[in-house]
Protein backbone atom coordinates (compact mmCIF):
# COMPACT_ATOMS: atom_id res chain seq x y z
CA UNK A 1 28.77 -15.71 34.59
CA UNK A 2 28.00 -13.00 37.07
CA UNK A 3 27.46 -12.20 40.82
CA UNK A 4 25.16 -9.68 42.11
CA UNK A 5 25.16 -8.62 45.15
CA UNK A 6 22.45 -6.95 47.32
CA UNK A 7 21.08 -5.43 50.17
CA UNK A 8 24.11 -3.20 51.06
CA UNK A 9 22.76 -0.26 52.43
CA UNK A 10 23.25 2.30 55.82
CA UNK A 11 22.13 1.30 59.72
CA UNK A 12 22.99 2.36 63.16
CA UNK A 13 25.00 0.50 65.21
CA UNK A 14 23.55 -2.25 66.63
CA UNK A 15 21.41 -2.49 63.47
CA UNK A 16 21.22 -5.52 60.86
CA UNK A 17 21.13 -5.77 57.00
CA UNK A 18 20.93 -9.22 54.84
CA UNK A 19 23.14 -9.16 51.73
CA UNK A 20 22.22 -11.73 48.79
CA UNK A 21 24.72 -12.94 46.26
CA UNK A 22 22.45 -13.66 43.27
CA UNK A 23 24.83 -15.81 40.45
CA UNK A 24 23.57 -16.35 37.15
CA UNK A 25 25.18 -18.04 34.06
CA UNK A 26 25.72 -21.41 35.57
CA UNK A 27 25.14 -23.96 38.28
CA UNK A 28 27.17 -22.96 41.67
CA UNK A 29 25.64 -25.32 43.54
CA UNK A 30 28.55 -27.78 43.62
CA UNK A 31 30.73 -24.62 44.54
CA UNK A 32 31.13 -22.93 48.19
CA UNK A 33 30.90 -19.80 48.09
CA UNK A 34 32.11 -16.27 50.32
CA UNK A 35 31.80 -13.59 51.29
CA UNK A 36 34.82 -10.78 51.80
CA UNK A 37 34.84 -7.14 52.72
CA UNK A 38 37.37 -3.92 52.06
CA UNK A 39 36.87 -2.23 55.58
CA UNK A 40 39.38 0.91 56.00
CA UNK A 41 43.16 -0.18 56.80
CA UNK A 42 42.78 -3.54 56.40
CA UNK A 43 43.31 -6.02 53.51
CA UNK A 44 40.27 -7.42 52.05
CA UNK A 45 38.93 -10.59 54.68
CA UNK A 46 36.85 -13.26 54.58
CA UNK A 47 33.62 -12.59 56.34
CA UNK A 48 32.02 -16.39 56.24
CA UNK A 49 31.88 -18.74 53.63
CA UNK A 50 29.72 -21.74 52.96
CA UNK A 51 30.38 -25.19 51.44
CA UNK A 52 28.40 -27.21 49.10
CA UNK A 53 26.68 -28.58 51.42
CA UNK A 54 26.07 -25.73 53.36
CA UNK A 55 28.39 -26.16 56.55
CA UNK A 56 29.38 -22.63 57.20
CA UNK A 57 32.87 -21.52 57.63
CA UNK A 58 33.32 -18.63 59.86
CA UNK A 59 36.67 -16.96 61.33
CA UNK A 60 36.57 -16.78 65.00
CA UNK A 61 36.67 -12.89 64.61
CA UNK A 62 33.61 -12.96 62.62
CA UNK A 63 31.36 -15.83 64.66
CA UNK A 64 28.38 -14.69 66.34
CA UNK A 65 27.22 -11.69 64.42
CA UNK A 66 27.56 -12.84 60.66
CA UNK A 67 25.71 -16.16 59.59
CA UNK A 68 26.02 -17.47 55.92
CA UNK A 69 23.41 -19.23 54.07
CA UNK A 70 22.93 -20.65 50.72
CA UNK A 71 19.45 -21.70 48.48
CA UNK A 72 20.79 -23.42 45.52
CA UNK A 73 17.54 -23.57 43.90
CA UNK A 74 17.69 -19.64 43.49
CA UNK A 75 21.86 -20.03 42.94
CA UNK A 76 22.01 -17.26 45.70
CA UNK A 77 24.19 -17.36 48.41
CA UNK A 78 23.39 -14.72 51.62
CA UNK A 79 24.97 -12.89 54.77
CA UNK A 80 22.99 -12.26 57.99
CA UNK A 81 24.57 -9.32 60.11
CA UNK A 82 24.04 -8.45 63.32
CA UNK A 83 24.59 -6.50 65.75
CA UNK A 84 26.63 -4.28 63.40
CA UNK A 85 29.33 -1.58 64.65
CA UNK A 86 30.87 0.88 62.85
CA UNK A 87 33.62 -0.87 61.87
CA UNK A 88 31.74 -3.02 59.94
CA UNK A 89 31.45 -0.53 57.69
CA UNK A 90 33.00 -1.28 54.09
CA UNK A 91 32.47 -2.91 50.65
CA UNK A 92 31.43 -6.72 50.74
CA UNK A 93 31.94 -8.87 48.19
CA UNK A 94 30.40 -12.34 46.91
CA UNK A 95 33.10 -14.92 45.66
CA UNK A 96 32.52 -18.53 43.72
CA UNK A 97 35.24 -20.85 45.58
CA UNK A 98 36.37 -21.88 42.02
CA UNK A 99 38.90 -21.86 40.16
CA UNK A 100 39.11 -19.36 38.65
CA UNK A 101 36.94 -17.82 41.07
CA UNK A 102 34.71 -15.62 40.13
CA UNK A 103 33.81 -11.91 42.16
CA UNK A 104 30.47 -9.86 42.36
CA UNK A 105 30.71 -6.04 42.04
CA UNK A 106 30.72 -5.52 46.07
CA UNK A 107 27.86 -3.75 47.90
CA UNK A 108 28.51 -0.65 50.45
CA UNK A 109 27.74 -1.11 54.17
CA UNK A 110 27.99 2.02 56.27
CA UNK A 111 27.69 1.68 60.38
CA UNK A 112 27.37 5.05 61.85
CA UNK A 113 24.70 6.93 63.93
C-alpha cells in the first residue's frame, strides 16, 4: 500500500497550489481520507478530510481557503488552497482514515514572496 503525494511546490502569498494524494495497492474508496500538515511550532493538524462519500470535513480554522476532494475511480484524494499566506508554509501529508492508517511521504509547501 502506498500514498503519494503531489503538487507541493513554492507560491507567493495570496497564491494557490493543488496537492493530489495518489494511493495504490488497494481500494480506499470505502475509506475517508486527510490531509495534515507540520507547519513550524505547531503539532501536526488536520487540514480537511473527506468521507466516503465525499462530505468534507473541515476545521473552522481551515474553512474557506482549503477544499478537499476525492475521485475514487483514480483512488486519489486532493487539496485545493487558496489564498495561501506564509504560514501555510510546511509539510502536508495524505492519511487513509483506517485502521491502521496508513501515511504518504508529505510534500513541501513554502509561502513567501
Amino acid at each position: 500500500v502506498q500514498l503519494q503525494a503531489s503538487g507541493g511546490g513554492s507560491v507567493q502569498p495570496g497564491g494557490s497550489l493543488r496537492l493530489s494524494c495518489a494511493a495504490s495497492g488497494r481500494d480506499f474508496s470505502r475509506s475517508a481520507m486527510g490531509w495534515y500538515r507540520d507547519v513550524p511550532g505547531k503539532q501536526r493538524e488536520l487540514v480537511a478530510a473527506i468521507t466516503t462519500s465525499s462530505t468534507p470535513l473541515i476545521p473552522d480554522s481551515m474553512k474557506g481557503r482549503f477544499t478537499i476532494s476525492r475521485d475514487n475511480a483514480k483512488n486519489t484524494a486532493y487539496l485545493q488552497m487558496n489564498s495561501l499566506k506564509p504560514e501555510d508554509t510546511g509539510v502536508y501529508y495524505c492519511k487513509v482514515e483506517d485502521v491502521p492508517p496508513y501515511w504518504g511521504q508529505g510534500t513541501q509547501v513554502t509561502v513567501s514572496s
